[in-house]
Protein backbone atom coordinates (compact mmCIF):
# COMPACT_ATOMS: atom_id res chain seq x y z
CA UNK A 1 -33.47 21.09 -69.86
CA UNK A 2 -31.28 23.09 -67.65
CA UNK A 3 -28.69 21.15 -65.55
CA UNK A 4 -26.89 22.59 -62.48
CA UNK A 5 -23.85 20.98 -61.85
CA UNK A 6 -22.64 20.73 -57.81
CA UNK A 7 -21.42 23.61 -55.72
CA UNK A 8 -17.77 25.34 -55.88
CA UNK A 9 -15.30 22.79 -55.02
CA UNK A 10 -12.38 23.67 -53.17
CA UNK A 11 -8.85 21.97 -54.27
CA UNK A 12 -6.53 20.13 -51.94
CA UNK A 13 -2.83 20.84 -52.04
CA UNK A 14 -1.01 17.58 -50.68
CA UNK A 15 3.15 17.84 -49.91
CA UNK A 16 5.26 15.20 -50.92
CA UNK A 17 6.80 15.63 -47.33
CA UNK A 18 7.80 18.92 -44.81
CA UNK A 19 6.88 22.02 -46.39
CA UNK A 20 9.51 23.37 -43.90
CA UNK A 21 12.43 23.61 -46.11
CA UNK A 22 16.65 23.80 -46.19
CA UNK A 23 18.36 25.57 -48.38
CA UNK A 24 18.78 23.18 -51.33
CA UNK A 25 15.78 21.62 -50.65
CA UNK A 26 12.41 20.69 -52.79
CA UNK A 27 8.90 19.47 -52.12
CA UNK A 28 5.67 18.41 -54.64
CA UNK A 29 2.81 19.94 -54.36
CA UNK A 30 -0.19 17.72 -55.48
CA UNK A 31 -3.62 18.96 -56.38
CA UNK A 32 -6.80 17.07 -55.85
CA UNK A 33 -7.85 15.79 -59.12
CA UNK A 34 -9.61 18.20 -62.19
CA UNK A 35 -9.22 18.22 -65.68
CA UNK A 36 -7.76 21.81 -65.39
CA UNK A 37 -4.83 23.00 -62.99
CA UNK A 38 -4.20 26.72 -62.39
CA UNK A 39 -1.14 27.46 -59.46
CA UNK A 40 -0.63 30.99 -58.12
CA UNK A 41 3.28 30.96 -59.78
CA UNK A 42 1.02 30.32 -63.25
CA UNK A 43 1.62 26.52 -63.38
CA UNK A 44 -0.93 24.07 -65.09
CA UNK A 45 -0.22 21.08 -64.05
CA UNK A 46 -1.24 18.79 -61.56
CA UNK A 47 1.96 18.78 -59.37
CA UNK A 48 4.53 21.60 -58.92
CA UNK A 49 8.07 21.28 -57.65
CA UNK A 50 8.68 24.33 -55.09
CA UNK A 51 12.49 25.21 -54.32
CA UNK A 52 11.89 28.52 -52.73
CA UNK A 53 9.87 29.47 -50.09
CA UNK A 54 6.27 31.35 -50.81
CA UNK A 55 2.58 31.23 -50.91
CA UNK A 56 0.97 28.86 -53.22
CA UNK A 57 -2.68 28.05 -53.93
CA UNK A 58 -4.37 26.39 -56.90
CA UNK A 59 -7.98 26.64 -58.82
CA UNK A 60 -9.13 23.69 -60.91
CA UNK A 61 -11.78 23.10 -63.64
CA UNK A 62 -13.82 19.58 -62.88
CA UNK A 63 -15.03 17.21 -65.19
CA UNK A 64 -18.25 19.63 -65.82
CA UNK A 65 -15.97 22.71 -67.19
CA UNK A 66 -16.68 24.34 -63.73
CA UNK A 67 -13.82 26.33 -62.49
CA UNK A 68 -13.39 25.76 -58.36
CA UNK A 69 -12.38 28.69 -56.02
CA UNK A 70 -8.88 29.08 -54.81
CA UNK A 71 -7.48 26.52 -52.62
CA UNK A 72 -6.09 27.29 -48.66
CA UNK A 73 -2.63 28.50 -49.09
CA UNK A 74 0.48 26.61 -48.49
CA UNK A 75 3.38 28.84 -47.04
């Protein structure tokens, strides 16, 4: 029996608050949930702590071992 699992998922990135920053400054980034975290700096967790400013995405693998696509970029 062959079983398709569902379509690509896209990830979520939520901020802990502004993503406009001071110097000095920090903000979480949260994924939505998968068993699997990859960030664009080469983080694998869940949540990263940015300090300086750049472009950050993430791809997950789901419950199903099904990697996502990237996420929309946060600046």
């Amino acid at each position: 029996e062959l079983t398709i699992n569902g379509g690509k998922t896209v990830p979520t990135i939520t901020p802990s608050g502004t993503i406009n920053l001071c110097f000095g400054d920090s903000v979480t980034l949260t994924s939505s949930e998968g068993t699997r975290y990859l960030w664009s700096n080469r983080a694998t967790t869940r949540s990263i702590v940015v300090k300086t400013s750049g472009v950050f995405s993430v791809q997950i693998v789901d419950a199903n071992g099904c990697t996502s696509i990237k996420s929309d970029k946060v600046t």
